[in-house]
C-alpha atoms as a PDB file:
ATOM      1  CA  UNK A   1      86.968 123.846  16.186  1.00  0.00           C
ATOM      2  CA  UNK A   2      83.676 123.557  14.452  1.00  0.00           C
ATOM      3  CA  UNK A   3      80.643 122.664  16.794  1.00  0.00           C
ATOM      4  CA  UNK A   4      82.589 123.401  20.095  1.00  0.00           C
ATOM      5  CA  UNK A   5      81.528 126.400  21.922  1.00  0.00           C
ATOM      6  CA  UNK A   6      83.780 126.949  25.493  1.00  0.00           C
ATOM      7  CA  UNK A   7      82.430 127.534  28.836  1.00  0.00           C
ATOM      8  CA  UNK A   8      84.537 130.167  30.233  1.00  0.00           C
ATOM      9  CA  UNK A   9      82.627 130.242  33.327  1.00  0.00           C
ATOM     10  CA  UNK A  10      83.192 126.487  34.345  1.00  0.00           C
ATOM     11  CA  UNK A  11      86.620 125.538  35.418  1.00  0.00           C
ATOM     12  CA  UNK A  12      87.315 122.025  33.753  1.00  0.00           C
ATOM     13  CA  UNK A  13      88.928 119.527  36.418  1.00  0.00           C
ATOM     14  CA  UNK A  14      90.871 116.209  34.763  1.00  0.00           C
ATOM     15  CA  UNK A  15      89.153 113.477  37.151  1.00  0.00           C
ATOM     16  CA  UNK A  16      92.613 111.573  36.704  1.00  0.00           C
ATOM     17  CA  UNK A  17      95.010 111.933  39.420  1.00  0.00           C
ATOM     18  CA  UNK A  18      98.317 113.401  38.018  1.00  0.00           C
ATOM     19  CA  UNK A  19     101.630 112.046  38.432  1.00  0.00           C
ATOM     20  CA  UNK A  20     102.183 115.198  41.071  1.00  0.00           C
ATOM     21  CA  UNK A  21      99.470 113.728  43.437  1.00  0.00           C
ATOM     22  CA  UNK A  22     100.695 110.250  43.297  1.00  0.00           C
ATOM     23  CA  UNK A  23     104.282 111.278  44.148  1.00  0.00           C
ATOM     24  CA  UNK A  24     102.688 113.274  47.115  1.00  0.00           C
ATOM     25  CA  UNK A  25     100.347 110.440  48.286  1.00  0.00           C
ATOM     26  CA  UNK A  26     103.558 108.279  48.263  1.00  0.00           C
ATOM     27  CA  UNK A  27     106.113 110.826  50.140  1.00  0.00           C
ATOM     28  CA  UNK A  28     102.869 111.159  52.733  1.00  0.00           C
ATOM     29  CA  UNK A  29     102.425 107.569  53.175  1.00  0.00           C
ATOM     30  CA  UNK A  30     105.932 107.363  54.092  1.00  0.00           C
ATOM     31  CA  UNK A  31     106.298 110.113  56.378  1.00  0.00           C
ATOM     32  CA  UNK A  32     103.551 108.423  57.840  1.00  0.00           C
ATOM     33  CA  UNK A  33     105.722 105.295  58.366  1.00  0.00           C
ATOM     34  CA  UNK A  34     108.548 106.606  59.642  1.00  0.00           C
ATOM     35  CA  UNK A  35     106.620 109.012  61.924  1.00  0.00           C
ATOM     36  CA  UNK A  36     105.661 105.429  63.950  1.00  0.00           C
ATOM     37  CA  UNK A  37     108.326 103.866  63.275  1.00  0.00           C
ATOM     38  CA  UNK A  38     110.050 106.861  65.039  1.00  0.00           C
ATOM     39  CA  UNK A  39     107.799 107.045  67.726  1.00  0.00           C
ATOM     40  CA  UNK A  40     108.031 103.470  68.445  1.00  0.00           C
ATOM     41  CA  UNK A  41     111.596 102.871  68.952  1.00  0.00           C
ATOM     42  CA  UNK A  42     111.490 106.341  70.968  1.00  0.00           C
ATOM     43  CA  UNK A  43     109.035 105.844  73.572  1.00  0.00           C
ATOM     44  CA  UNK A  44     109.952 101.614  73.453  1.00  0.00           C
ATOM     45  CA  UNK A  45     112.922 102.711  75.620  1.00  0.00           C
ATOM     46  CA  UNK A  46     110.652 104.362  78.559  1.00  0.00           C
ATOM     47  CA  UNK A  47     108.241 101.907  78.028  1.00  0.00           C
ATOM     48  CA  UNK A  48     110.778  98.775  78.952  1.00  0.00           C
ATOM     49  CA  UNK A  49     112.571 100.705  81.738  1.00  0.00           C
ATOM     50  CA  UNK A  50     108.827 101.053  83.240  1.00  0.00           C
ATOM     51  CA  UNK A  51     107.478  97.702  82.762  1.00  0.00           C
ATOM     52  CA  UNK A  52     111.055  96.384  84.292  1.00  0.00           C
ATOM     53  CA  UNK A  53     111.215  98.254  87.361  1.00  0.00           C
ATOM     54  CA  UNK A  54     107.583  97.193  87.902  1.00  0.00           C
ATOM     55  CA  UNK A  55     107.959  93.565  87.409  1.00  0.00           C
ATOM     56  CA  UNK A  56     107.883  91.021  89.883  1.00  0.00           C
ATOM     57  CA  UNK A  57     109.125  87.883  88.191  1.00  0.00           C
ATOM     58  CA  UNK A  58     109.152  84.301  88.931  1.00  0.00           C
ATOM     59  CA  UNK A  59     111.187  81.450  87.946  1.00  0.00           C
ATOM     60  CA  UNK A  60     107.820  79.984  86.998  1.00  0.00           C
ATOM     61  CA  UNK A  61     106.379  83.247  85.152  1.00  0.00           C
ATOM     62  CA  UNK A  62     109.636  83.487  83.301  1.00  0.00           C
ATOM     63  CA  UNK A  63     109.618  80.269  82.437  1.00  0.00           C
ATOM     64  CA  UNK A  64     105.816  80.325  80.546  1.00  0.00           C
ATOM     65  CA  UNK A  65     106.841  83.425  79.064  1.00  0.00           C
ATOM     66  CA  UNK A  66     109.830  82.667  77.576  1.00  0.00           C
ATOM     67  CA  UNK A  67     108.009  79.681  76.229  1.00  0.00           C
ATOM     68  CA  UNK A  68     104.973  81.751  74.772  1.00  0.00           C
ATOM     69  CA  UNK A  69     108.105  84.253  73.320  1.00  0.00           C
ATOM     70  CA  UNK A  70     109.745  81.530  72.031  1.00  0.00           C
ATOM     71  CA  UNK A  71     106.236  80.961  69.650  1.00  0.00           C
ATOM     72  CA  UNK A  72     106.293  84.492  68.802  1.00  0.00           C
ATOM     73  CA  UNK A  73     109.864  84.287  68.078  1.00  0.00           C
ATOM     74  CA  UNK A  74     109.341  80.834  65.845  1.00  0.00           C
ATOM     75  CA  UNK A  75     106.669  83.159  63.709  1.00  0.00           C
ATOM     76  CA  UNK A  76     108.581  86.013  62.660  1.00  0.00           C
ATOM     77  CA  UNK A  77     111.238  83.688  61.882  1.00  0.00           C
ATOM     78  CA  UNK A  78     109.842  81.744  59.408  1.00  0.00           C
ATOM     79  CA  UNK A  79     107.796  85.284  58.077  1.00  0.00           C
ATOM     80  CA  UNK A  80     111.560  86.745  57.296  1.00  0.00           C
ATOM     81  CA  UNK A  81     112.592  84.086  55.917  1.00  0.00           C
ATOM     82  CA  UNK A  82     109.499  84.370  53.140  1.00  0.00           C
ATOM     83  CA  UNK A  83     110.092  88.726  53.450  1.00  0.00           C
ATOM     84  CA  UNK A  84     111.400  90.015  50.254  1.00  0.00           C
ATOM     85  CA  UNK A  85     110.851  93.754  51.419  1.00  0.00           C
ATOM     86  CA  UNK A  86     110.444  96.485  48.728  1.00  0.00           C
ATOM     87  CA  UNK A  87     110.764  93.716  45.950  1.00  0.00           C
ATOM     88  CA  UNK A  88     107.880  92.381  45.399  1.00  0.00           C
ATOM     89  CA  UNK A  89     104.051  91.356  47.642  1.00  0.00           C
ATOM     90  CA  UNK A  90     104.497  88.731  49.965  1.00  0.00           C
ATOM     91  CA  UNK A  91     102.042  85.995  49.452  1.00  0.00           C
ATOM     92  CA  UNK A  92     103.083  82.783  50.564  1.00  0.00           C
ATOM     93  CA  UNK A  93     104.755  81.295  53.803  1.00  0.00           C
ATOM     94  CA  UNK A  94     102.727  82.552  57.056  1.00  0.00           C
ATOM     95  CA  UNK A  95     101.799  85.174  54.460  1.00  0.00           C
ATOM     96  CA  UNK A  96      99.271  83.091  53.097  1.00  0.00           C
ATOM     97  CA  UNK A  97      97.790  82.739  56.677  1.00  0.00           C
ATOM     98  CA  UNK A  98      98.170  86.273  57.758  1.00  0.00           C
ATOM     99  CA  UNK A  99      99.099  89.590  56.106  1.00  0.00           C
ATOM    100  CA  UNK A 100     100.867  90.578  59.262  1.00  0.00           C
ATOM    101  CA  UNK A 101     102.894  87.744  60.503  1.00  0.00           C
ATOM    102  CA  UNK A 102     105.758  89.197  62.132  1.00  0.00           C
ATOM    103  CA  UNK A 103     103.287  91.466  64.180  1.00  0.00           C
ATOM    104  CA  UNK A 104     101.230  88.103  65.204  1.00  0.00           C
ATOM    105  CA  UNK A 105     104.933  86.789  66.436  1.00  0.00           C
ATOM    106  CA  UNK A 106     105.595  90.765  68.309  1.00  0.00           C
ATOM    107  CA  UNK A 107     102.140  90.275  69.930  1.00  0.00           C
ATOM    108  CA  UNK A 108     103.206  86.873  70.907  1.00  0.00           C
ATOM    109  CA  UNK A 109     106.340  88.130  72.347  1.00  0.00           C
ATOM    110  CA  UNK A 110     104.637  91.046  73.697  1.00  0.00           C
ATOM    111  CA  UNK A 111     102.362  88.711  75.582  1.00  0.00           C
ATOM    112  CA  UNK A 112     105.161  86.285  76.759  1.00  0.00           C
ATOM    113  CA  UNK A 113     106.850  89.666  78.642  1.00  0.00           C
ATOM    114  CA  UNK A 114     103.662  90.436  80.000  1.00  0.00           C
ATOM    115  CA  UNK A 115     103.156  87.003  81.877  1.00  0.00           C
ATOM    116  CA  UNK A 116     106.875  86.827  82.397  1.00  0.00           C
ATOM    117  CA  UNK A 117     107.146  90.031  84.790  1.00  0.00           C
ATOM    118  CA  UNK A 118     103.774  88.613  86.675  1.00  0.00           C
ATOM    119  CA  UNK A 119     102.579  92.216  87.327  1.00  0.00           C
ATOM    120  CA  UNK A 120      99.124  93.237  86.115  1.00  0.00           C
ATOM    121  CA  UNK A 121     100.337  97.295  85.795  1.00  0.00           C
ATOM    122  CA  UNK A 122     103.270  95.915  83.827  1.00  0.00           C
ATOM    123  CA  UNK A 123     101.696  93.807  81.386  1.00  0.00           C
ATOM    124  CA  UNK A 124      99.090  96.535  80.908  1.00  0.00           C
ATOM    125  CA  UNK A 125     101.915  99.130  80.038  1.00  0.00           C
ATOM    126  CA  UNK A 126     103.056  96.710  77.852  1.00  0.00           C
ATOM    127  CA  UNK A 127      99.953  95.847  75.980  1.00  0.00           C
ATOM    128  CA  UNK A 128      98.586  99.656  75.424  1.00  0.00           C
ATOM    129  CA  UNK A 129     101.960 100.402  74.236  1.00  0.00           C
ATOM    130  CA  UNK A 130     101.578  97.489  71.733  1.00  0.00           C
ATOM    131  CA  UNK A 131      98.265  97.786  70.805  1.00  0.00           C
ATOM    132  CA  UNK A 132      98.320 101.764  69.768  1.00  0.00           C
ATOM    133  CA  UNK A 133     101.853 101.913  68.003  1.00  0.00           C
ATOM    134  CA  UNK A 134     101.909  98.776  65.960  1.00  0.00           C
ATOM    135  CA  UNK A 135      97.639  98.983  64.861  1.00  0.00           C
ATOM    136  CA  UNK A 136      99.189 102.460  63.485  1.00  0.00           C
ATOM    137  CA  UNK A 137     101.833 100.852  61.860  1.00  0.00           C
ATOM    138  CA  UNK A 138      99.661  98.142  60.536  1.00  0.00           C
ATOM    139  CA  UNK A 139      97.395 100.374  58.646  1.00  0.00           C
ATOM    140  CA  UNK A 140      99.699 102.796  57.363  1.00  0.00           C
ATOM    141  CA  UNK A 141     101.692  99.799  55.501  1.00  0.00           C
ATOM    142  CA  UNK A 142      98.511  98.631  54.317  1.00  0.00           C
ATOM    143  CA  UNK A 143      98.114 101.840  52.938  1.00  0.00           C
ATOM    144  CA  UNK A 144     101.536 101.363  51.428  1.00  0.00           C
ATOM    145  CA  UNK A 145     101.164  98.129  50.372  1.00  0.00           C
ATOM    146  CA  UNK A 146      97.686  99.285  48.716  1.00  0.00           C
ATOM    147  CA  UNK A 147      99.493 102.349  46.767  1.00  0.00           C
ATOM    148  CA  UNK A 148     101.916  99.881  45.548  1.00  0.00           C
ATOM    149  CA  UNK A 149     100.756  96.776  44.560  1.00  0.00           C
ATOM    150  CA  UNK A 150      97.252  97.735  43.662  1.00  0.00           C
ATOM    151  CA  UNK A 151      94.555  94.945  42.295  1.00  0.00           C
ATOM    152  CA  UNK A 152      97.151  92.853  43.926  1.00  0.00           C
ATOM    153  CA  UNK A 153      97.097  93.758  47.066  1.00  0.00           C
ATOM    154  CA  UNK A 154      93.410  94.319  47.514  1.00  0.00           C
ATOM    155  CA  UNK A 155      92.839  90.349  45.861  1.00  0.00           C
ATOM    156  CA  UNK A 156      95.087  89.462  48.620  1.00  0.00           C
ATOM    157  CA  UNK A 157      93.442  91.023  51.300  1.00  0.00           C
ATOM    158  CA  UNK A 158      90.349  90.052  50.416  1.00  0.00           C
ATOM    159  CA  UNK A 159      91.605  86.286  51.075  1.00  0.00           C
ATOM    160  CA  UNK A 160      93.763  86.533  53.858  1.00  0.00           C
ATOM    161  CA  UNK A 161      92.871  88.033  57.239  1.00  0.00           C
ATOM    162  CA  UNK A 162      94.776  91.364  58.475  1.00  0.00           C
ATOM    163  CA  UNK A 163      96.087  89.877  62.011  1.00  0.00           C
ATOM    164  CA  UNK A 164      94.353  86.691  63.469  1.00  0.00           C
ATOM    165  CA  UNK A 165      95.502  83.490  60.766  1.00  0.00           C
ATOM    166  CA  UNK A 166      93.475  81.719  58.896  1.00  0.00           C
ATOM    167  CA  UNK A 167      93.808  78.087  60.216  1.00  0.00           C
ATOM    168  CA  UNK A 168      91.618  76.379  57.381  1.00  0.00           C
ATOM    169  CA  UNK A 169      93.458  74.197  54.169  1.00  0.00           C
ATOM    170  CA  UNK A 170      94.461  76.759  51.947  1.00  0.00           C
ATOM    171  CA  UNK A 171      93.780  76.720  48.082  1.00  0.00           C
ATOM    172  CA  UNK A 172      96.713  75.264  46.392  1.00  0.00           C
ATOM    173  CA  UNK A 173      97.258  79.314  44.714  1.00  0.00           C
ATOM    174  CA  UNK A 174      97.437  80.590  47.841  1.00  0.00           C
ATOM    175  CA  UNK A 175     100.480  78.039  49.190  1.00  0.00           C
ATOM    176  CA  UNK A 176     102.529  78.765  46.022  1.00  0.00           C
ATOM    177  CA  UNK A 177     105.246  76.989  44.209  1.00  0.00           C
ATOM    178  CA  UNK A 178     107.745  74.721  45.670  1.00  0.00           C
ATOM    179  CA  UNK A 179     110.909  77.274  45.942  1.00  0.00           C
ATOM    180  CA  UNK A 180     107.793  80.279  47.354  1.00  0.00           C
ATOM    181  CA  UNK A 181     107.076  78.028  49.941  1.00  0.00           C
ATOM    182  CA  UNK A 182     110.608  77.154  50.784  1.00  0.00           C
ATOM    183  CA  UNK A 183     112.201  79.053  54.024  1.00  0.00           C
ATOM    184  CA  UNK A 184     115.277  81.687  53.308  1.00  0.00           C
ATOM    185  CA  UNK A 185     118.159  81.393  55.919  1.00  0.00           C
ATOM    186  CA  UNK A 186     119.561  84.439  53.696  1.00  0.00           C
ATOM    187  CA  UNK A 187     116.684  86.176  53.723  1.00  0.00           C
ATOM    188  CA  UNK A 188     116.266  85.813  57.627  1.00  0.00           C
ATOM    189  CA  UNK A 189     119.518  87.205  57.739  1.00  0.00           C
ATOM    190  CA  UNK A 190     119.141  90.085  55.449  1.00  0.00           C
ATOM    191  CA  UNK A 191     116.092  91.105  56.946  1.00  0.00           C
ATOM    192  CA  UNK A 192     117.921  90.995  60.424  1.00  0.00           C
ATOM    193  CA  UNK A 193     115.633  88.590  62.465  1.00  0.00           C
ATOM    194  CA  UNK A 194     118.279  87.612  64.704  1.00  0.00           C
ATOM    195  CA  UNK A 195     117.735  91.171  66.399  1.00  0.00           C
ATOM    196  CA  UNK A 196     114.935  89.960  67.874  1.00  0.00           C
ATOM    197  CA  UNK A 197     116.313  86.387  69.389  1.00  0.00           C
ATOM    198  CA  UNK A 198     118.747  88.729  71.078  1.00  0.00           C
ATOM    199  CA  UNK A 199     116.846  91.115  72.023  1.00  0.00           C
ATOM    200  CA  UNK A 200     114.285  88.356  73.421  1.00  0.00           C
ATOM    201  CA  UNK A 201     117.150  86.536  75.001  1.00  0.00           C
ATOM    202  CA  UNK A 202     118.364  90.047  76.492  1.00  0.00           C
ATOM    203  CA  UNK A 203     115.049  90.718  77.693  1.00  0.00           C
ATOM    204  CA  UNK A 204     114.800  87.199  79.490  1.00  0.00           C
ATOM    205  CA  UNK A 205     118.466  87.664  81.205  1.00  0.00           C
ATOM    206  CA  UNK A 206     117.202  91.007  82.869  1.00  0.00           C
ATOM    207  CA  UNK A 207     113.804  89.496  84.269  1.00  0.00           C
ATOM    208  CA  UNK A 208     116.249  86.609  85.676  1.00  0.00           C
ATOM    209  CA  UNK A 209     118.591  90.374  86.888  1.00  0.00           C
ATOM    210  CA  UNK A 210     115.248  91.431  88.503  1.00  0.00           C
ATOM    211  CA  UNK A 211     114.030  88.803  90.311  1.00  0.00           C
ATOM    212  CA  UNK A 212     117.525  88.415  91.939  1.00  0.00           C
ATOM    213  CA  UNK A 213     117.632  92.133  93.284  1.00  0.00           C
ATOM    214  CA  UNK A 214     113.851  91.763  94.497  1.00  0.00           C
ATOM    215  CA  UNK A 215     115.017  89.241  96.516  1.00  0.00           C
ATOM    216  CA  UNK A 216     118.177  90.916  97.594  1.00  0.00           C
ATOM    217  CA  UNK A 217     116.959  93.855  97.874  1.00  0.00           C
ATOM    218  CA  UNK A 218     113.623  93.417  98.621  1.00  0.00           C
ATOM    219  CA  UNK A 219     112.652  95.324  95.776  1.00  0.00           C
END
């Protein structure tokens, strides 16, 4: 080519990230995920089984904790019924409050558990076990979220708080249309809420199992 004289001694590097990179930086963020989400479930097991053989419930603790889970449980309700996972960026609902909505509700019922089993070395198993597994999980679906949705996500973050809700009026953009704003009973179900009213109501039953033996038993 006329006028063009090569460096051989410079190695030329395309600034653009190539379609190999992406597909990487997606299959890490992923591994990522399920690397938590692994973890999690794993070491929730342990975690309970502690935290229950430590407790020391009260018909009175049990009682303001099931009410405090029973907020929790109210949240991630109506979040799944707004979810549309892996179709499209969740916006409205408690989504226009919160970008994590269905953690605020865990941390709620976290919280009613911890006041339920009315030990202080319960309730702190409880909370450091919340606190370091799901602020991982947080962040590595932001990251997700991020590599997905792009400008999108980052206009929406910059709006919307990552954990704590926004309690102000919202813009009228923010609330969205009638049928956004309208709760799913199908998409509660297909995103499998009801797992956690069991599992809540489970939880409940064996505090009430508990506090019967420690007074049977004595422990």
């Amino acid at each position: 080519m006329e006028g063009y004289t090569p460096d051989l001694g410079r190695a030329v590097v395309d600034p653009r990230p190539s379609a190999t990179s992406d597909l990487l930086g997606v299959r890490r963020l992923k591994e990522s995920r399920k690397f938590w989400a692994r973890w999690r479930v794993r070491l929730g097991y342990p975690v309970a089984l502690i935290y229950w053989v430590l407790a020391a419930p009260t018909p009175r603790s049990i009682s303001i904790g099931a009410i405090i889970a029973a907020l929790g449980l109210l949240i991630r309700a109506a979040s799944s019924g707004h979810l549309r996972k892996d179709e499209k960026l969740t916006t409205t609902g408690p989504y226009a409050r919160t970008r994590n909505p269905l953690y605020l509700g865990s941390a709620l019922l976290a919280a009613g558990f911890a006041i339920a089993g009315l030990s202080w070395i319960a309730s702190v198993v409880v909370m450091v076990y919340f606190a370091a597994f799901y602020y991982a999980v947080i962040r590595s679906e932001e990251r997700d979220l991020r590599e997905r949705f792009g400008r999108s996500f980052d206009e929406y973050a910059a709006r919307v708080p990552l954990f704590f809700p926004h309690l102000g009026r919202l813009p009228a953009e923010a609330v969205g249309t009638p049928r956004e704003k309208a709760f799913s009973w199908a998409q509660y179900g297909r995103n499998r809420e009801y797992q956690a009213l069991i599992g809540t109501i489970a939880g409940l039953g064996s505090l009430w199992l508990r506090m019967w033996l420690r007074r049977r038993l004595g422990y």
